[in-house]
PDB file of N, CA and C in Angstrom:
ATOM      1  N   UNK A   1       0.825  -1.198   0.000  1.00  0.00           N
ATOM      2  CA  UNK A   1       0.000   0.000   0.000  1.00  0.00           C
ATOM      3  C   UNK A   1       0.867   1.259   0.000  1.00  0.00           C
ATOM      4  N   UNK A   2       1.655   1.263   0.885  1.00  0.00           N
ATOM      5  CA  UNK A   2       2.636   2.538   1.268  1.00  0.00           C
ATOM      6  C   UNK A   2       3.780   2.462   1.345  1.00  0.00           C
ATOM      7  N   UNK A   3       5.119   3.295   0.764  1.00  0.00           N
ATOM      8  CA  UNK A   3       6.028   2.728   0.758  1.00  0.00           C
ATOM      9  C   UNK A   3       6.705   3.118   1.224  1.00  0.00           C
ATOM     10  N   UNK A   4       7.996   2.992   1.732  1.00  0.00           N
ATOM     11  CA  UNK A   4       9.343   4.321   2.338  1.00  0.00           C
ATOM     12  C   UNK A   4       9.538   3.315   3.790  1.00  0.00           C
ATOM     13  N   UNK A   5      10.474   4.394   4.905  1.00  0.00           N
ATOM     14  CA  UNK A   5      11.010   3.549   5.796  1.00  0.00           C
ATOM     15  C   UNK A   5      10.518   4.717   6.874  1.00  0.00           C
ATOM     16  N   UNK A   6      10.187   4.224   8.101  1.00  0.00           N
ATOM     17  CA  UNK A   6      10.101   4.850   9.678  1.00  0.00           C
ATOM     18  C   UNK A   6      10.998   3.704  10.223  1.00  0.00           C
ATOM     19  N   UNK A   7      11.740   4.840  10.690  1.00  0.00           N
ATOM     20  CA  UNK A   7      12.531   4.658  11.994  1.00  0.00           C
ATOM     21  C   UNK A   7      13.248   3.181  11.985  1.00  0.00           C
ATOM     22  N   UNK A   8      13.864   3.330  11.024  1.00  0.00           N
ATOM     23  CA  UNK A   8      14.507   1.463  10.497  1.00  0.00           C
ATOM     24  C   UNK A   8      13.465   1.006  10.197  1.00  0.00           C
ATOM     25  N   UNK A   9      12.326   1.019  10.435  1.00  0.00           N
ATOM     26  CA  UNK A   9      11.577  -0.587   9.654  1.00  0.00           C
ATOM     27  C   UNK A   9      10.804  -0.074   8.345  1.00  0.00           C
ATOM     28  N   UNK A  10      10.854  -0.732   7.579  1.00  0.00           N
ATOM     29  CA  UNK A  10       9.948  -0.224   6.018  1.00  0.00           C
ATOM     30  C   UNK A  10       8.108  -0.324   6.666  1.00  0.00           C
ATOM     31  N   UNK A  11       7.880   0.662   5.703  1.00  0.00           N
ATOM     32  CA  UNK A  11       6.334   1.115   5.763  1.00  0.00           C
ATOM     33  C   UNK A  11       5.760   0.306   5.750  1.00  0.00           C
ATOM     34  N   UNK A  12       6.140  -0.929   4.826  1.00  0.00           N
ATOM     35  CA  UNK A  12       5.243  -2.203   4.455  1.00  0.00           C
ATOM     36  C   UNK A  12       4.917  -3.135   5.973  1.00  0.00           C
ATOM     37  N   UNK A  13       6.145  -3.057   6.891  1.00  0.00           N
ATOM     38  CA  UNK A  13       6.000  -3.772   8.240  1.00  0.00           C
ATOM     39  C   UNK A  13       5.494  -3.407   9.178  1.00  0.00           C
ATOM     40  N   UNK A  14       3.995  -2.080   8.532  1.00  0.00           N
ATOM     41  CA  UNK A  14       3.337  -1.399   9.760  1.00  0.00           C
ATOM     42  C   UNK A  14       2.320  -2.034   9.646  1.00  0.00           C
ATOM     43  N   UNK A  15       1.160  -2.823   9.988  1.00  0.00           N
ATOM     44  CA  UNK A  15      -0.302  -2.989   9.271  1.00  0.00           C
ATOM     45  C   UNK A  15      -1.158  -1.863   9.994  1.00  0.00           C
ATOM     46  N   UNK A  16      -1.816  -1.443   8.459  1.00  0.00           N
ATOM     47  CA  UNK A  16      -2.885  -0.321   8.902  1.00  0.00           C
ATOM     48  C   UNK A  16      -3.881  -0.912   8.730  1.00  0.00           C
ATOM     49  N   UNK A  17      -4.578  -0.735   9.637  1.00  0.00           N
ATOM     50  CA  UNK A  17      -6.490  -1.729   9.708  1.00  0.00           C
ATOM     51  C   UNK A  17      -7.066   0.036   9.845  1.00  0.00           C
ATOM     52  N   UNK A  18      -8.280  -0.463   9.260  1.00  0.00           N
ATOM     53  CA  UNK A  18      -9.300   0.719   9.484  1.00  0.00           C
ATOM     54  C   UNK A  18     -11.011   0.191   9.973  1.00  0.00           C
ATOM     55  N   UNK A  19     -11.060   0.819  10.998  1.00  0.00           N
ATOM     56  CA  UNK A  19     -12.062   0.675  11.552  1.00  0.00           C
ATOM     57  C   UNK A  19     -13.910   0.990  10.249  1.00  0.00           C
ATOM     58  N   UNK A  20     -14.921   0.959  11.002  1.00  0.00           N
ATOM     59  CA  UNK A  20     -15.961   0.692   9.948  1.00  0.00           C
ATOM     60  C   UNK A  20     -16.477   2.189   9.883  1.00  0.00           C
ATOM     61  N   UNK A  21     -16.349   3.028  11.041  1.00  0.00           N
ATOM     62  CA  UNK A  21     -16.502   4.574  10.391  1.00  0.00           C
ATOM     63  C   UNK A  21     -15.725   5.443   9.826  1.00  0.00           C
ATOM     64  N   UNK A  22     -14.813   4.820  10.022  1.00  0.00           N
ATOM     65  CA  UNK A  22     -13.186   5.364   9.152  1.00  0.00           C
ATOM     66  C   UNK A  22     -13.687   5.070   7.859  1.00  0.00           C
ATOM     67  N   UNK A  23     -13.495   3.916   7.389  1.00  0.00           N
ATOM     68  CA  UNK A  23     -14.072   3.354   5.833  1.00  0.00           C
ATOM     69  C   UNK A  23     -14.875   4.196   5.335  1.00  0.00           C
ATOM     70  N   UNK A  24     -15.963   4.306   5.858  1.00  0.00           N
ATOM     71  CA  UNK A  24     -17.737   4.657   5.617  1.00  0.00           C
ATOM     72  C   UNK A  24     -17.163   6.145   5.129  1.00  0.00           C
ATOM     73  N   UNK A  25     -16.590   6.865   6.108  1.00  0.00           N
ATOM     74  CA  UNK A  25     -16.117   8.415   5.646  1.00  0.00           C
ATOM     75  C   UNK A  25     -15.248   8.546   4.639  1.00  0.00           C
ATOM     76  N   UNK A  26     -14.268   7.868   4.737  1.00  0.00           N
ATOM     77  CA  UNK A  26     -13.254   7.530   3.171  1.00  0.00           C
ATOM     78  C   UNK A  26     -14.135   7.655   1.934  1.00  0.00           C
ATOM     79  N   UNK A  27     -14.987   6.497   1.803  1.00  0.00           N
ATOM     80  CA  UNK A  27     -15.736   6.036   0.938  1.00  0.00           C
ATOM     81  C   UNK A  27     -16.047   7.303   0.329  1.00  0.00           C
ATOM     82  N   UNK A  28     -16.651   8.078   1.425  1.00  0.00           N
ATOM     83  CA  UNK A  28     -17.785   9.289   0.719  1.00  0.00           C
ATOM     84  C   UNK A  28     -16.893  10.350   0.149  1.00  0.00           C
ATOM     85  N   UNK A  29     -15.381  10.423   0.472  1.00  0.00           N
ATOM     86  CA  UNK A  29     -14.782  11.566  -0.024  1.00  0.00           C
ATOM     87  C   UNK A  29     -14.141  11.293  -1.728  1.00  0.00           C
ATOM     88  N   UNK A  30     -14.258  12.500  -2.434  1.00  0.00           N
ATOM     89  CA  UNK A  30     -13.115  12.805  -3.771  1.00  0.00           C
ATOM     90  C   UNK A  30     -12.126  12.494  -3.678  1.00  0.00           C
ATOM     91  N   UNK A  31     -11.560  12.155  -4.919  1.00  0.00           N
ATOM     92  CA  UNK A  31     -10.240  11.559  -5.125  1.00  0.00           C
ATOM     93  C   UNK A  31      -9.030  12.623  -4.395  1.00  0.00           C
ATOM     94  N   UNK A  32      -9.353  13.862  -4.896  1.00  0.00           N
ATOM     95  CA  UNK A  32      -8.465  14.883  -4.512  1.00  0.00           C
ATOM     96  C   UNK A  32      -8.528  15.281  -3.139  1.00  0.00           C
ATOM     97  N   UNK A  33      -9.421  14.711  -2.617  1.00  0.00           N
ATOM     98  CA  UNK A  33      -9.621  14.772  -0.502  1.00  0.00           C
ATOM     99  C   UNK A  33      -8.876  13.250  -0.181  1.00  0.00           C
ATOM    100  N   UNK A  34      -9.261  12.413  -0.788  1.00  0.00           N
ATOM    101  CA  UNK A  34      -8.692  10.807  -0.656  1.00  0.00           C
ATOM    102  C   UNK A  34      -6.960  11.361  -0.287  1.00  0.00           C
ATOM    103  N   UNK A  35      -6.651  12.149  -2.063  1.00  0.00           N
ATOM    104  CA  UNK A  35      -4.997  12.288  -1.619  1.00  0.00           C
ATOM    105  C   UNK A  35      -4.325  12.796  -0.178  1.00  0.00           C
ATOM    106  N   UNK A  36      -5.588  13.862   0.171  1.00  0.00           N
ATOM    107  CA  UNK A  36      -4.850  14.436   1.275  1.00  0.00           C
ATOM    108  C   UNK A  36      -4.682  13.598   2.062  1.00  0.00           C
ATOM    109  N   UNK A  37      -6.192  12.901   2.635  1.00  0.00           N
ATOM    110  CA  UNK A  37      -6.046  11.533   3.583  1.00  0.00           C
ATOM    111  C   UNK A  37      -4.787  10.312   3.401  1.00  0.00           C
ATOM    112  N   UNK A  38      -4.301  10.571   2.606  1.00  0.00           N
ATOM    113  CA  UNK A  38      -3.596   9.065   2.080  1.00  0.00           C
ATOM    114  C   UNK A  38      -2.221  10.073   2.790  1.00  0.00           C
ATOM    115  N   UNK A  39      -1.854  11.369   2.107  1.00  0.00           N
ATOM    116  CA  UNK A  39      -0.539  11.700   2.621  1.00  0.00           C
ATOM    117  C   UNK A  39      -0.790  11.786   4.597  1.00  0.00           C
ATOM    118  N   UNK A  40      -1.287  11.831   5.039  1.00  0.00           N
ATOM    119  CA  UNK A  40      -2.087  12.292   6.582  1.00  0.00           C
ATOM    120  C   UNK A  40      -1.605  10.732   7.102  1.00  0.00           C
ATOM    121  N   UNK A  41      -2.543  10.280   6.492  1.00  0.00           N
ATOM    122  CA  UNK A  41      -2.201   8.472   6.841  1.00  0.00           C
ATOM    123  C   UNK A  41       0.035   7.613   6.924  1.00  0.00           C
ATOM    124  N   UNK A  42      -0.069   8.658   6.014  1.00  0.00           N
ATOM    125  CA  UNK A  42       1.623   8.238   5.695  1.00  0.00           C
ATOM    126  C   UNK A  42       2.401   8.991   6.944  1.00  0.00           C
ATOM    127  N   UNK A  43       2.060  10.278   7.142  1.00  0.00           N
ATOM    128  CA  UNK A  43       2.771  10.591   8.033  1.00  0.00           C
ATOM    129  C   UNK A  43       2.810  10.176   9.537  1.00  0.00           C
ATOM    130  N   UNK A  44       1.499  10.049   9.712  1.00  0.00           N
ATOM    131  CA  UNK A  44       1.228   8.898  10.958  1.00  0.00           C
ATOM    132  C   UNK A  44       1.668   7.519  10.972  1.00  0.00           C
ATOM    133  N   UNK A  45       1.756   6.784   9.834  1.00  0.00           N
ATOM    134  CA  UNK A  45       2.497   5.427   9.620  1.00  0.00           C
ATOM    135  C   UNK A  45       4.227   5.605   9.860  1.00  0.00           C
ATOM    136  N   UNK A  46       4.884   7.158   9.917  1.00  0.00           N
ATOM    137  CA  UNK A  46       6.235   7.357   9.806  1.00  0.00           C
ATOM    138  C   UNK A  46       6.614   7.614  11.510  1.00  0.00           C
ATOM    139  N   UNK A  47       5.533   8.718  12.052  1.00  0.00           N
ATOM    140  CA  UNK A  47       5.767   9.316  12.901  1.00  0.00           C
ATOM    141  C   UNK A  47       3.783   9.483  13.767  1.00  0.00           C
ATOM    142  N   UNK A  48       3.716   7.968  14.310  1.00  0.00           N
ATOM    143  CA  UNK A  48       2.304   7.989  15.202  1.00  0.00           C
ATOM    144  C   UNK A  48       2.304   8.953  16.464  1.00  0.00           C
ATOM    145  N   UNK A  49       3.079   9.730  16.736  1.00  0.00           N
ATOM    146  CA  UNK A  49       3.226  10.641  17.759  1.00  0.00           C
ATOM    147  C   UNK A  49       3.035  11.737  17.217  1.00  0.00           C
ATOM    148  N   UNK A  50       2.903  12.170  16.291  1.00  0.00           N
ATOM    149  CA  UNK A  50       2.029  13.672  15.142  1.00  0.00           C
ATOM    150  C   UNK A  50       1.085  14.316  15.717  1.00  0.00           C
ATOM    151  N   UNK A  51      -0.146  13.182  16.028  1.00  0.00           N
ATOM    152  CA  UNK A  51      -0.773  13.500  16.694  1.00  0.00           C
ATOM    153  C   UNK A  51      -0.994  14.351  17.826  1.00  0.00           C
ATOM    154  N   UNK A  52      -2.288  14.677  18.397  1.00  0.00           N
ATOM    155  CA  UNK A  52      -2.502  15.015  19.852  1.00  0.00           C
ATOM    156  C   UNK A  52      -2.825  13.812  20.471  1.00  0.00           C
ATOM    157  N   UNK A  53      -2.422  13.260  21.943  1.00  0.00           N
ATOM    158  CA  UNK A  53      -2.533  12.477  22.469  1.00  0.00           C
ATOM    159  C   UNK A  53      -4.421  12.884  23.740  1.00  0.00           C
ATOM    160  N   UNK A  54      -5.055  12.025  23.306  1.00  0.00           N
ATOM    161  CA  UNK A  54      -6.123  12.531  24.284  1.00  0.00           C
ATOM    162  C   UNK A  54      -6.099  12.234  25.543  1.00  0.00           C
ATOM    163  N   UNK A  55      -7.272  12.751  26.500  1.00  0.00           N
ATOM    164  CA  UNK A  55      -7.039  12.066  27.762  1.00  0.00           C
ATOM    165  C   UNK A  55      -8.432  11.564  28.235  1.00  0.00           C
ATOM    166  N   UNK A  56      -8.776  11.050  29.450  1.00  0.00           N
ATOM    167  CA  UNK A  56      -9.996  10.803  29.878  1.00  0.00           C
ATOM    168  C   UNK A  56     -10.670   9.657  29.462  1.00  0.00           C
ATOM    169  N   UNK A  57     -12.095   9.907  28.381  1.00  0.00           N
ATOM    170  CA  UNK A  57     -12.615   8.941  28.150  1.00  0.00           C
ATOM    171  C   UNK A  57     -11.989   8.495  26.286  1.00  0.00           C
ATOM    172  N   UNK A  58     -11.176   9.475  26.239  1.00  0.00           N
ATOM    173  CA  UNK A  58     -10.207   8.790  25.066  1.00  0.00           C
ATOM    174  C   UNK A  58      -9.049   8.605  25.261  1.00  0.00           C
ATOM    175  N   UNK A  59      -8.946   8.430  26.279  1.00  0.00           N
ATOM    176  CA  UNK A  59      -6.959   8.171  26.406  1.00  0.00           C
ATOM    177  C   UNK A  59      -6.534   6.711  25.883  1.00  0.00           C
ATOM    178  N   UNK A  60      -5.503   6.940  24.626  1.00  0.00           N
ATOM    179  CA  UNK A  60      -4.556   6.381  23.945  1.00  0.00           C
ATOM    180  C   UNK A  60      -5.047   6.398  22.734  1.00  0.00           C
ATOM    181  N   UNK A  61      -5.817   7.545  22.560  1.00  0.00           N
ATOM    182  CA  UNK A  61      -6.529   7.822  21.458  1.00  0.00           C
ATOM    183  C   UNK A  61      -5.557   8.792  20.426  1.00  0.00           C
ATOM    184  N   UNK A  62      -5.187   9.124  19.651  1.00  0.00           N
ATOM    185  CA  UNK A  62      -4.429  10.240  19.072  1.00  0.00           C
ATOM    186  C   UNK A  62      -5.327  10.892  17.792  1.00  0.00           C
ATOM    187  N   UNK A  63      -4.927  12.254  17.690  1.00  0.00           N
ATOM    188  CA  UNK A  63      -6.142  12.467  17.066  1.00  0.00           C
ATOM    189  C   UNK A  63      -5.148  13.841  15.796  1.00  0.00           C
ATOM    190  N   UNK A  64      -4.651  13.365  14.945  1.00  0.00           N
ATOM    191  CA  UNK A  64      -3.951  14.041  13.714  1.00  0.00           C
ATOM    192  C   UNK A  64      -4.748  15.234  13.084  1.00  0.00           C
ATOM    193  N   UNK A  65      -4.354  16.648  12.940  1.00  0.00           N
ATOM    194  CA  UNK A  65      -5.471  17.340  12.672  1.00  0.00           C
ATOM    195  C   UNK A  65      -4.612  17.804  10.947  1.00  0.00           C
ATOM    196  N   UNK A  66      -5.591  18.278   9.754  1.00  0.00           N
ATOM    197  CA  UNK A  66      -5.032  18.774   8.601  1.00  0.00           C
ATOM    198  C   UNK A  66      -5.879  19.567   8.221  1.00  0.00           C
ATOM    199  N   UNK A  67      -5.456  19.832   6.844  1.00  0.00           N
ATOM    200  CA  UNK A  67      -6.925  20.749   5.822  1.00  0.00           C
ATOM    201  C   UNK A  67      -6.680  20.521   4.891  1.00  0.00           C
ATOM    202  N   UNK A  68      -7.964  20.528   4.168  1.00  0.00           N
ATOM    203  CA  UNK A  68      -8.312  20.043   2.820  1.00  0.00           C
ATOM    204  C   UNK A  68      -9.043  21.822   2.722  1.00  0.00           C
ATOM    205  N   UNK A  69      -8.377  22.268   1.346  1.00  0.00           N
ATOM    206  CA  UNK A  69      -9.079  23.362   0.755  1.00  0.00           C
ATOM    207  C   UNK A  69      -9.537  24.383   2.464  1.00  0.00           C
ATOM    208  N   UNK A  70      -8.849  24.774   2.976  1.00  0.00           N
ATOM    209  CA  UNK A  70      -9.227  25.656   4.469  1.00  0.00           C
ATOM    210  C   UNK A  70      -9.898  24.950   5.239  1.00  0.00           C
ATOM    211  N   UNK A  71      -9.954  23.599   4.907  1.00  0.00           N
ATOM    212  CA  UNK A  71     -11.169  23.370   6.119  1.00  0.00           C
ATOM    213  C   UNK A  71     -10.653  22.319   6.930  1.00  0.00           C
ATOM    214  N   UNK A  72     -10.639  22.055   8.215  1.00  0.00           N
ATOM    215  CA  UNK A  72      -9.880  21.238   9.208  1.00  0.00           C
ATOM    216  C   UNK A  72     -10.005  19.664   9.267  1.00  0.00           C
ATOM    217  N   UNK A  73      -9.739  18.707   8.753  1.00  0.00           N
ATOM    218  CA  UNK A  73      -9.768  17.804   9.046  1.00  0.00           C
ATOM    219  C   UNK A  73      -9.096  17.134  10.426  1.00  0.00           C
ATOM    220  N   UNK A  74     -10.035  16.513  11.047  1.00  0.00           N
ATOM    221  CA  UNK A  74      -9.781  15.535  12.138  1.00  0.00           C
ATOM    222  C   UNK A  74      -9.292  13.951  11.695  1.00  0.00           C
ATOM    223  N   UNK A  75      -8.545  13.416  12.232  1.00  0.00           N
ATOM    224  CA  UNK A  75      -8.215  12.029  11.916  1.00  0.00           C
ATOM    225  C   UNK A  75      -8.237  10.962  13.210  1.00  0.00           C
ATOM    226  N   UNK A  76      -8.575  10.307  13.924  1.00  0.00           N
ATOM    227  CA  UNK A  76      -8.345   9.475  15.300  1.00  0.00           C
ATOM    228  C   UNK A  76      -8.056   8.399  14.807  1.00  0.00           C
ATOM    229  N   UNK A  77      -6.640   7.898  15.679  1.00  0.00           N
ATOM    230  CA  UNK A  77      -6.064   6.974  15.415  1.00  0.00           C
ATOM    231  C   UNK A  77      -5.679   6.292  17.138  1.00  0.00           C
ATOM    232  N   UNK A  78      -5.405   4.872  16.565  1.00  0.00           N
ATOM    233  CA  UNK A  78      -4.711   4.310  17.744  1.00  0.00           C
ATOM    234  C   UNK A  78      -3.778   3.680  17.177  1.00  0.00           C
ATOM    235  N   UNK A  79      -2.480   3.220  18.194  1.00  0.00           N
ATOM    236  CA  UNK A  79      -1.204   2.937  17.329  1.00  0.00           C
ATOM    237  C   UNK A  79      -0.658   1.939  18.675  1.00  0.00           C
ATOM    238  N   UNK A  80       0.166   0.988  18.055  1.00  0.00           N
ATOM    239  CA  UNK A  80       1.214   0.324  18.681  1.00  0.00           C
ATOM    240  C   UNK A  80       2.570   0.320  17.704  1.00  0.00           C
ATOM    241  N   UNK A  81       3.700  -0.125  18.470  1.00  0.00           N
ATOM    242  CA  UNK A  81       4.370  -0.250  16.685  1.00  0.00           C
ATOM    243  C   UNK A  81       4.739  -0.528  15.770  1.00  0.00           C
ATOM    244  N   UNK A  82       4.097  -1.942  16.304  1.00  0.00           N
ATOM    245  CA  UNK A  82       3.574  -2.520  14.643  1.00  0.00           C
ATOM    246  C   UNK A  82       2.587  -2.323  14.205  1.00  0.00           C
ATOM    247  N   UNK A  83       1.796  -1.541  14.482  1.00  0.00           N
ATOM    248  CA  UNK A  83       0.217  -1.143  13.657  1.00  0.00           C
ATOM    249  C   UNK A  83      -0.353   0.147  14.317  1.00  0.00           C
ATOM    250  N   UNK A  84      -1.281   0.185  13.082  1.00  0.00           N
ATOM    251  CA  UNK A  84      -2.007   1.819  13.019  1.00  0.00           C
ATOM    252  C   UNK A  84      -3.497   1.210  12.833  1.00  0.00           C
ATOM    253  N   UNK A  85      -4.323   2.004  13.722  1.00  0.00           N
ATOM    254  CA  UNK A  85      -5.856   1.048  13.780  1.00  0.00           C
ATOM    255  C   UNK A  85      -6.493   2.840  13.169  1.00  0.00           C
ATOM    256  N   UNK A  86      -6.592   3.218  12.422  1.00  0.00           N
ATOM    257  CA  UNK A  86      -7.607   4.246  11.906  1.00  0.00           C
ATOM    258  C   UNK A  86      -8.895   4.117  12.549  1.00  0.00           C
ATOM    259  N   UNK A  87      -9.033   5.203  13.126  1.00  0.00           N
ATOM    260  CA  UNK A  87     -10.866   5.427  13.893  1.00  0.00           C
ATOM    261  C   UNK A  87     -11.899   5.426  13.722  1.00  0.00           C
ATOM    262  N   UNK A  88     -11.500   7.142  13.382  1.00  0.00           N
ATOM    263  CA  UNK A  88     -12.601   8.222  12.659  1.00  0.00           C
ATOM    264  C   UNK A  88     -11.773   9.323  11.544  1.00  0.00           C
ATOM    265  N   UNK A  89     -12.603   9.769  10.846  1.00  0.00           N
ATOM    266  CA  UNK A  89     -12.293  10.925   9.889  1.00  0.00           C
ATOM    267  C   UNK A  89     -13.480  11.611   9.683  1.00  0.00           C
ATOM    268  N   UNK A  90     -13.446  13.151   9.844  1.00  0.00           N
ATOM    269  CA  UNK A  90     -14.155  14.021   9.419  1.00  0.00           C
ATOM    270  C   UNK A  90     -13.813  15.223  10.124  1.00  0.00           C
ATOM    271  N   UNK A  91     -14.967  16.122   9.839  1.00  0.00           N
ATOM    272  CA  UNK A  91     -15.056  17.814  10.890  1.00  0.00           C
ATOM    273  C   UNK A  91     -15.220  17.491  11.894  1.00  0.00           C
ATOM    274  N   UNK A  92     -14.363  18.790  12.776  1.00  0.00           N
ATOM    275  CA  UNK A  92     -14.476  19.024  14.096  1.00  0.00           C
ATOM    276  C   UNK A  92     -16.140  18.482  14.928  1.00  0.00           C
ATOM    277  N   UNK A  93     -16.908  19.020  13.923  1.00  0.00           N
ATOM    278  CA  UNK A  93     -18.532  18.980  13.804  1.00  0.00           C
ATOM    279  C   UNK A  93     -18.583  17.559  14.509  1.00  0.00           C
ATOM    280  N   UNK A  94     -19.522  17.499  15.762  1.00  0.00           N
ATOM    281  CA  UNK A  94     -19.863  16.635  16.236  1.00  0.00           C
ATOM    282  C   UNK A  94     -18.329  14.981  16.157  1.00  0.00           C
ATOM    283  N   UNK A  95     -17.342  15.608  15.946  1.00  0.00           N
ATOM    284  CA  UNK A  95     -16.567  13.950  15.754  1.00  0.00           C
ATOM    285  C   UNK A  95     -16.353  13.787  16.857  1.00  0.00           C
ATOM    286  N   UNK A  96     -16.236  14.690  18.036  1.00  0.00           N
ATOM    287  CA  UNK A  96     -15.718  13.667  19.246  1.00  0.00           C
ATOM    288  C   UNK A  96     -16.630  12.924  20.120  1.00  0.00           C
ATOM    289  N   UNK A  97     -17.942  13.346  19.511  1.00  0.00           N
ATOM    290  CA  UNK A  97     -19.334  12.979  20.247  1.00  0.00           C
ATOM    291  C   UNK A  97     -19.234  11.059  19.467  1.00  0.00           C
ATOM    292  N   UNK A  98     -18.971  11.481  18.035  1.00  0.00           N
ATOM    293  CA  UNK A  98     -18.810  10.515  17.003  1.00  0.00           C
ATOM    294  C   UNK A  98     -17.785   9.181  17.785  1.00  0.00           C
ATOM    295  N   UNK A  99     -16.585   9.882  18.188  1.00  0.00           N
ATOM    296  CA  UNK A  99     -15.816   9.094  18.199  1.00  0.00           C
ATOM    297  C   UNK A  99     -15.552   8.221  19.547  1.00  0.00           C
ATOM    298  N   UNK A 100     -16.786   8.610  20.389  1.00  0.00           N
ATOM    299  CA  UNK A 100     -16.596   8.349  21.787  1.00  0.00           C
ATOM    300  C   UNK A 100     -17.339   6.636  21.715  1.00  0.00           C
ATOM    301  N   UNK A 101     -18.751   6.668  20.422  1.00  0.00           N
ATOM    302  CA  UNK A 101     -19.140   5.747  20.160  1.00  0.00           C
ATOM    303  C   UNK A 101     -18.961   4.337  20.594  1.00  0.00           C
TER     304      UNK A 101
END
């Protein structure tokens, strides 16, 4: 899927799983929003500490923020280091209500 190296080990020896509202939101976006997500996804596969680390009723949650065309994308992830478990994706708009799910 992704290629290059973090931190000695190649990209290929991370597995990224994605959860079923992660997907569902992917699904619905443009190719040219997909790209941003895909570079977002890479940099978290290089460096899973990018993130903000949450606390409380999301702690060990990390939550990658970007923009597409001015507008903020949210990303929640969980990580060990051999793998990246993708959350959620979307707007600020209701996602942490989303992501508490």
């Amino acid at each position: 899927m992704l290629a290059g190296t973090a931190g000695g080990k190649t990209v290929t020896d991370i597995i990224v799983k994605q959860m079923p509202a992660f997907k569902k939101a992917y699904k619905k976006l443009l190719a040219n929003k997909k790209s941003a997500v895909n570079n977002a996804i890479r940099a978290i596969i290089k460096n899973p500490k990018i993130g903000e680390e949450k606390k409380g009723d999301l702690a060990g949650v990390f939550v990658c923020k970007f923009k597409i065309y001015r507008q903020e994308i949210l990303l929640a992830y969980e990580w060990n280091p051999k793998e990246r478990l993708l959350l959620v994706l979307g707007v600020h708009e209701n996602f942490y209500r989303d992501l508490k799910k």
